[in-house]
N, C-alpha and C. Protein backbone atom coordinates (compact mmCIF):
# COMPACT_ATOMS: atom_id res chain seq x y z
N UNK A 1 0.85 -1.17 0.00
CA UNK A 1 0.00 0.00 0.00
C UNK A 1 0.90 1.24 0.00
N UNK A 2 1.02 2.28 -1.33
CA UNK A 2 1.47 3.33 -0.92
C UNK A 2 0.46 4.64 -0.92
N UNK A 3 0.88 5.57 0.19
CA UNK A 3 -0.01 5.80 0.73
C UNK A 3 0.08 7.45 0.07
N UNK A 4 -0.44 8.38 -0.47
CA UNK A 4 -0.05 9.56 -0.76
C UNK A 4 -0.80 10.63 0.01
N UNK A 5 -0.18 11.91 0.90
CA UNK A 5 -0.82 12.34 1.28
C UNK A 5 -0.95 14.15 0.59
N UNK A 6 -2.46 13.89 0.19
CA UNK A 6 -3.01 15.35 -0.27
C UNK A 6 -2.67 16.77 0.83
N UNK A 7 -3.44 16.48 1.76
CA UNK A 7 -3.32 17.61 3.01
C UNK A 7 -2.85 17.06 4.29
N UNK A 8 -2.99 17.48 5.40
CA UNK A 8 -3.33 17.54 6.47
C UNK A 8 -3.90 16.30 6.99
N UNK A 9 -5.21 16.42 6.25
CA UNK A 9 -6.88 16.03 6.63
C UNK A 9 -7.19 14.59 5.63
N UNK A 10 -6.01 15.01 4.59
CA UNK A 10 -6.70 13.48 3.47
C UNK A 10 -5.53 13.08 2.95
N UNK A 11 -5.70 11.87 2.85
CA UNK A 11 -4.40 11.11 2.10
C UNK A 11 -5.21 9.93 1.29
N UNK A 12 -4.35 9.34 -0.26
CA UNK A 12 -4.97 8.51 -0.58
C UNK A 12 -4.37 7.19 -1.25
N UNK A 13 -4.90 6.36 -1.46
CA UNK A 13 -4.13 5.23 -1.67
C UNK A 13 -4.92 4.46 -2.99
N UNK A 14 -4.18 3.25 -3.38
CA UNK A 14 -5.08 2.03 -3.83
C UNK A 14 -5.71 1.43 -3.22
N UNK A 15 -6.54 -0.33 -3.59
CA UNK A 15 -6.95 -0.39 -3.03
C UNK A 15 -6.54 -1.03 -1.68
N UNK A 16 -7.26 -1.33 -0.60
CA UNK A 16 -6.87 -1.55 0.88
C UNK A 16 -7.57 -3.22 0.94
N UNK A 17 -6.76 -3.65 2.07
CA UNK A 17 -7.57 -5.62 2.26
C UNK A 17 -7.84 -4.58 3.92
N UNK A 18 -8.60 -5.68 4.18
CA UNK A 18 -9.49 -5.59 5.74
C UNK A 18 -8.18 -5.74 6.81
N UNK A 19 -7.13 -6.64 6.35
CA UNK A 19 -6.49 -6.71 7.14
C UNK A 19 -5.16 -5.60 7.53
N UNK A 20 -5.29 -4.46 6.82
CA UNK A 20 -4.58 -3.51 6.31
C UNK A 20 -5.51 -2.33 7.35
N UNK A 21 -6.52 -2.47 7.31
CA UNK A 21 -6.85 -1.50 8.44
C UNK A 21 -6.44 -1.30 10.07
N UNK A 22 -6.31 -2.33 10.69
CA UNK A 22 -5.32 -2.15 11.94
C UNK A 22 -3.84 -1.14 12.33
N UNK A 23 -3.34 -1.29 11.00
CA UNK A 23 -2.48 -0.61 10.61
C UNK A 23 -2.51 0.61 10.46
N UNK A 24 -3.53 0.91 9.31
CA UNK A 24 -3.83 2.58 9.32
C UNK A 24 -4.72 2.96 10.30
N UNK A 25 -5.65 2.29 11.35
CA UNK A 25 -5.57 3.13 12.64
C UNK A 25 -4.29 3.26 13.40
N UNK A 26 -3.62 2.63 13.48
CA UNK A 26 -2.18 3.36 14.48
C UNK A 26 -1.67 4.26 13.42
N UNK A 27 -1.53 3.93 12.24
CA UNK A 27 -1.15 5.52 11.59
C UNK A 27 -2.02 6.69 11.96
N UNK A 28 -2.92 6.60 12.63
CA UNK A 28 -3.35 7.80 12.90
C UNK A 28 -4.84 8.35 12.40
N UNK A 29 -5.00 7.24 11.13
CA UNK A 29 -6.11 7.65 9.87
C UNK A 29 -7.45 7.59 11.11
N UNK A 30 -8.03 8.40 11.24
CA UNK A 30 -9.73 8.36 11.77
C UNK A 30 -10.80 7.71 10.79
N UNK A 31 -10.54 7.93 9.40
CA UNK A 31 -11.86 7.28 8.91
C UNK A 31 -11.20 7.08 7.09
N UNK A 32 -11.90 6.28 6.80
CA UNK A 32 -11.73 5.65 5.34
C UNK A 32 -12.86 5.92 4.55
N UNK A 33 -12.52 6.61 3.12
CA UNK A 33 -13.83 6.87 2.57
C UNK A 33 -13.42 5.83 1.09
N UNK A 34 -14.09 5.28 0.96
CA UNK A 34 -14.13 4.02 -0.20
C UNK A 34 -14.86 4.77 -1.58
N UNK A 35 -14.07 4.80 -3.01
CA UNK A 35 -15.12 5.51 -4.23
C UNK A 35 -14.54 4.55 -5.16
N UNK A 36 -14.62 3.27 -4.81
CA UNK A 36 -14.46 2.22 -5.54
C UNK A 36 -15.60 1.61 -5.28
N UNK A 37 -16.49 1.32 -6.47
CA UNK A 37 -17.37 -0.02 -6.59
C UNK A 37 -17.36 -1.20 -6.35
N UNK A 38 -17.96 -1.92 -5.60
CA UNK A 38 -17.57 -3.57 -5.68
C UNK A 38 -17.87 -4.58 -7.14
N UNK A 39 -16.86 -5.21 -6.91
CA UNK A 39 -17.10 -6.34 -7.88
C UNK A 39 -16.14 -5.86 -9.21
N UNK A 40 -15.63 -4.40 -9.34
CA UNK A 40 -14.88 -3.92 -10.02
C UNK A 40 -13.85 -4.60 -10.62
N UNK A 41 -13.31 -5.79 -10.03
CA UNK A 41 -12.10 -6.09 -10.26
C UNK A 41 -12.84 -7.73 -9.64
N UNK A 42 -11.82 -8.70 -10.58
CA UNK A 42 -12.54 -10.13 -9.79
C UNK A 42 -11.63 -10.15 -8.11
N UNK A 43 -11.62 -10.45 -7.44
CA UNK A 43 -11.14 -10.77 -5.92
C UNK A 43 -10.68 -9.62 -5.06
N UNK A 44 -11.66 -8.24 -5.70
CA UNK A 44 -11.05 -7.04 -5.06
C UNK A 44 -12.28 -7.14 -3.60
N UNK A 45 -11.46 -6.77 -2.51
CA UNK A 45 -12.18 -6.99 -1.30
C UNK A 45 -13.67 -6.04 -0.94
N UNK A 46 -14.54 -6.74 -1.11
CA UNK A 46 -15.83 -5.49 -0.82
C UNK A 46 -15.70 -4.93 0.22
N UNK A 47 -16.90 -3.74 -0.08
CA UNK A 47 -16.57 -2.47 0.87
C UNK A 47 -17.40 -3.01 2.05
N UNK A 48 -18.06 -3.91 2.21
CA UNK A 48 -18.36 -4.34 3.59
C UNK A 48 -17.53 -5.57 4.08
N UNK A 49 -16.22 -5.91 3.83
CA UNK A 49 -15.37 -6.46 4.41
C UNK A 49 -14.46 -5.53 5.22
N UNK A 50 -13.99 -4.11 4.10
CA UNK A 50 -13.43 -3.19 5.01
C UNK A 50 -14.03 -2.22 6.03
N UNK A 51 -15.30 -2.11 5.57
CA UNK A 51 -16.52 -1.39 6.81
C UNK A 51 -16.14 -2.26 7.83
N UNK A 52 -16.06 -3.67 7.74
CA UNK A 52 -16.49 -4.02 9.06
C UNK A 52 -15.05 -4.48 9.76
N UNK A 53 -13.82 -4.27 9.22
CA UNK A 53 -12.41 -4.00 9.88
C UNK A 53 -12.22 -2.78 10.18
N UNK A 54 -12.64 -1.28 9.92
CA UNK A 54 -12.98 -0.39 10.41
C UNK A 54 -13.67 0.15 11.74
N UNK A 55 -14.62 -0.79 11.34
CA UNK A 55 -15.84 -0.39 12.65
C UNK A 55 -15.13 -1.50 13.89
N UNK A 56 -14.18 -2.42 13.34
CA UNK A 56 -13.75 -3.40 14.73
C UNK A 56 -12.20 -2.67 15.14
N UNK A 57 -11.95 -1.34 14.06
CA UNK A 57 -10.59 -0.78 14.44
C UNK A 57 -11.05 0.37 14.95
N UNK A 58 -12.19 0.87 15.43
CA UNK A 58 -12.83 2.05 15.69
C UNK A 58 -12.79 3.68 14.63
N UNK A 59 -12.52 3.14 13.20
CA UNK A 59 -12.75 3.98 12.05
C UNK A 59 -14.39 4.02 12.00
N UNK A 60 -14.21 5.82 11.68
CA UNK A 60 -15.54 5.48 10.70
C UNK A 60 -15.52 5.07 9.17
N UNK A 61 -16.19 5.01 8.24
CA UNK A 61 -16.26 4.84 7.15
C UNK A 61 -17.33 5.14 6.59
N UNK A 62 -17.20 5.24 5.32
CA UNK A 62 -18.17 6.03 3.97
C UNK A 62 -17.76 5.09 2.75
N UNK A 63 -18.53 4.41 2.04
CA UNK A 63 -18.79 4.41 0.73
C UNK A 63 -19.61 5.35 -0.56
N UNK A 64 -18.68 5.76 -1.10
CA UNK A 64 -19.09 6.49 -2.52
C UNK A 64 -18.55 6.11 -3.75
N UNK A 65 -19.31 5.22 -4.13
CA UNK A 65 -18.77 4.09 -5.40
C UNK A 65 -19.12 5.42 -6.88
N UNK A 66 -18.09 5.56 -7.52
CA UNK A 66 -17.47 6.20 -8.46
C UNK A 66 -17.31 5.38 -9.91
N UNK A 67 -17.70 5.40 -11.08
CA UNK A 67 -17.41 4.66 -12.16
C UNK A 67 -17.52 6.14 -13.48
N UNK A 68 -15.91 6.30 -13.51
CA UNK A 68 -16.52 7.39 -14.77
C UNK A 68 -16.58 8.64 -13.88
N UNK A 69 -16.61 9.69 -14.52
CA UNK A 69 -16.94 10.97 -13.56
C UNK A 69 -17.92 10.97 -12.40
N UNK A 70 -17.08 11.80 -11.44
CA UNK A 70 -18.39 12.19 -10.41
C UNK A 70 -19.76 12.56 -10.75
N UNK A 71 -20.51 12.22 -10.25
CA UNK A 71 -21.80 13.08 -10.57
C UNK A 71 -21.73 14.25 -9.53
N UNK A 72 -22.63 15.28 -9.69
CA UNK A 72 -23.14 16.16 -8.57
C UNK A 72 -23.76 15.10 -7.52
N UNK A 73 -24.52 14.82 -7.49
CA UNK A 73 -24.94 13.83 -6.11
C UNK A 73 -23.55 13.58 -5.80
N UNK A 74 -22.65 12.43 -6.34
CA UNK A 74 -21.56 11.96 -5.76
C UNK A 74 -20.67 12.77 -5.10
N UNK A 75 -20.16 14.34 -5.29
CA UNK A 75 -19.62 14.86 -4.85
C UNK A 75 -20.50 15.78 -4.06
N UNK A 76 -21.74 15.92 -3.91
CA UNK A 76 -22.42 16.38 -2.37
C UNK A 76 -22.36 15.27 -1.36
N UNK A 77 -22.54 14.33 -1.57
CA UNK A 77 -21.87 13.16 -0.90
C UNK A 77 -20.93 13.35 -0.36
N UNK A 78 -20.04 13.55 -1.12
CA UNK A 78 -18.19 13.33 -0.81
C UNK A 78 -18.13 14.69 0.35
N UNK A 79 -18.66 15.84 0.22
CA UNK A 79 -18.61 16.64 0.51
C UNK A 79 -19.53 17.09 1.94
N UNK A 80 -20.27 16.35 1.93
CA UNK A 80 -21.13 16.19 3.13
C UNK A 80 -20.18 15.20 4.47
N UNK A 81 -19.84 14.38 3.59
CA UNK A 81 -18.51 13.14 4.54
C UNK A 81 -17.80 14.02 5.10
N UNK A 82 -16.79 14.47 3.95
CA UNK A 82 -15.88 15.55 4.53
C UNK A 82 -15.74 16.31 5.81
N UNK A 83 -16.93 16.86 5.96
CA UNK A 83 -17.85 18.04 6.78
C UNK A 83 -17.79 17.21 8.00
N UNK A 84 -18.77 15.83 8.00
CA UNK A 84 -18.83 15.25 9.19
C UNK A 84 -18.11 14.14 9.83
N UNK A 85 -16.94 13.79 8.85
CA UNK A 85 -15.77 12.66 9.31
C UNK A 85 -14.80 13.56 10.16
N UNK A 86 -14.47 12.52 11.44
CA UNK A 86 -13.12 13.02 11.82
C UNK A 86 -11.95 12.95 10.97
N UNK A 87 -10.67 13.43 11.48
CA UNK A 87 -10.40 13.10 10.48
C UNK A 87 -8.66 12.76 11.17
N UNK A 88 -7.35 12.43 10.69
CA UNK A 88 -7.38 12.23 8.65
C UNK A 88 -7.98 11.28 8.34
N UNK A 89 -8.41 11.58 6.91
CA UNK A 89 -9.60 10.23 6.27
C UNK A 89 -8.85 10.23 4.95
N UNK A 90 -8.41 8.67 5.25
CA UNK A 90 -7.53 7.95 4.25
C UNK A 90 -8.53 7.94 2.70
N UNK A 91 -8.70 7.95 1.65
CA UNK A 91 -9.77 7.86 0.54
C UNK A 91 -9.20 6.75 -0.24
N UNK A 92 -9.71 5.77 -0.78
CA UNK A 92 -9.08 4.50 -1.38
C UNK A 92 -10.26 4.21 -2.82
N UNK A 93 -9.45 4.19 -3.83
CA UNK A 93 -10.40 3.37 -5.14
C UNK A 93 -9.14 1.97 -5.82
N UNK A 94 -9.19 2.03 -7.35
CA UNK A 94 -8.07 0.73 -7.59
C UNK A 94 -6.96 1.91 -7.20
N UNK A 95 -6.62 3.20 -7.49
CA UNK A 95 -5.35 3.44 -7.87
C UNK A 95 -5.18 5.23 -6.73
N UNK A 96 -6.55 4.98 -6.22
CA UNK A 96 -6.31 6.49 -5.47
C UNK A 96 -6.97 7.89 -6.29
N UNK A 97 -7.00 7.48 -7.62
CA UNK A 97 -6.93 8.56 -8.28
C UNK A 97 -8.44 8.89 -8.43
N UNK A 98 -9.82 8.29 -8.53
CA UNK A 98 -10.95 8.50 -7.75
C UNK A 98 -11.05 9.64 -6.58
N UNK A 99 -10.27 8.82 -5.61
CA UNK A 99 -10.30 10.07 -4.13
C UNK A 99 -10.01 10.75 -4.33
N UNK A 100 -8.82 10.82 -4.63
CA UNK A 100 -8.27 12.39 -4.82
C UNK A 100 -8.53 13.23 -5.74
N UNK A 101 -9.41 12.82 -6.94
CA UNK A 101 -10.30 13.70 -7.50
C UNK A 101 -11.41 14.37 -6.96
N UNK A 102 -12.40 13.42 -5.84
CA UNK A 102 -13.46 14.30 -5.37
C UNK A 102 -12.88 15.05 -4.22
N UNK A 103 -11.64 14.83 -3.57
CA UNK A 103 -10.89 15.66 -3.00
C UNK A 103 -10.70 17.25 -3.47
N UNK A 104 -10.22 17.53 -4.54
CA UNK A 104 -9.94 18.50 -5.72
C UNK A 104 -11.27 19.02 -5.49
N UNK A 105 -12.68 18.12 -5.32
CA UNK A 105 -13.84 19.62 -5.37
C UNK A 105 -14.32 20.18 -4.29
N UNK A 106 -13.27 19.70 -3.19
CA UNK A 106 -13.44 20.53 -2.24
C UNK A 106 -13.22 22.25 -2.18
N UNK A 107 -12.00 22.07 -3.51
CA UNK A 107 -11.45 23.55 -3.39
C UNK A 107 -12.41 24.38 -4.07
N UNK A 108 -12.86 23.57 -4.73
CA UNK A 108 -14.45 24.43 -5.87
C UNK A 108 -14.90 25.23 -5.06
């Protein structure tokens, strides 16, 4: 997992296994926001395998499954999370580059 960090508040990665979350709570991460779809990839780990290594590592978490551009919904979404996640909140799709795009409309 390499891990890139945008700000402060967000950093982002590829994708993450369940067992990889223990880890990024002692890094510090408060919450994981997922804008990868399931089933995307054959044996990529669903987002309720890592919800629920989260919620047993005391992360919160958010799913906002992304295919193709954001929509407006998707990034009032993203943007509503933002607002109410502690934070830093790690953002994970296949390659990162998802998150850190709806990241970018924060500055909008």
């Amino acid at each position: 997992m390499t891990i890139r960090q945008i700000d402060n508040n967000f950093a982002v990665t590829g994708q993450i296994r369940a067992d990889q979350v223990p880890e990024l709570a002692a890094a510090g991460y408060a919450a994981i926001l997922c804008a990868r779809p399931d089933n995307e990839d054959p044996g990529q780990p669903s987002f309720a395998e890592i919800a629920l290594a989260a919620e047993q590592a005391g992360l919160s978490v958010v799913h906002i499954p992304i295919s193709g551009p954001a929509t407006p919904e998707q990034i009032a979404r993203f943007q509503a999370a933002m607002a109410d996640l502690p934070g830093p909140v790690l953002g994970y799709c296949r390659s990162g580059g998802r998150a850190a795009n709806l990241y970018a409309t924060l500055a909008k």
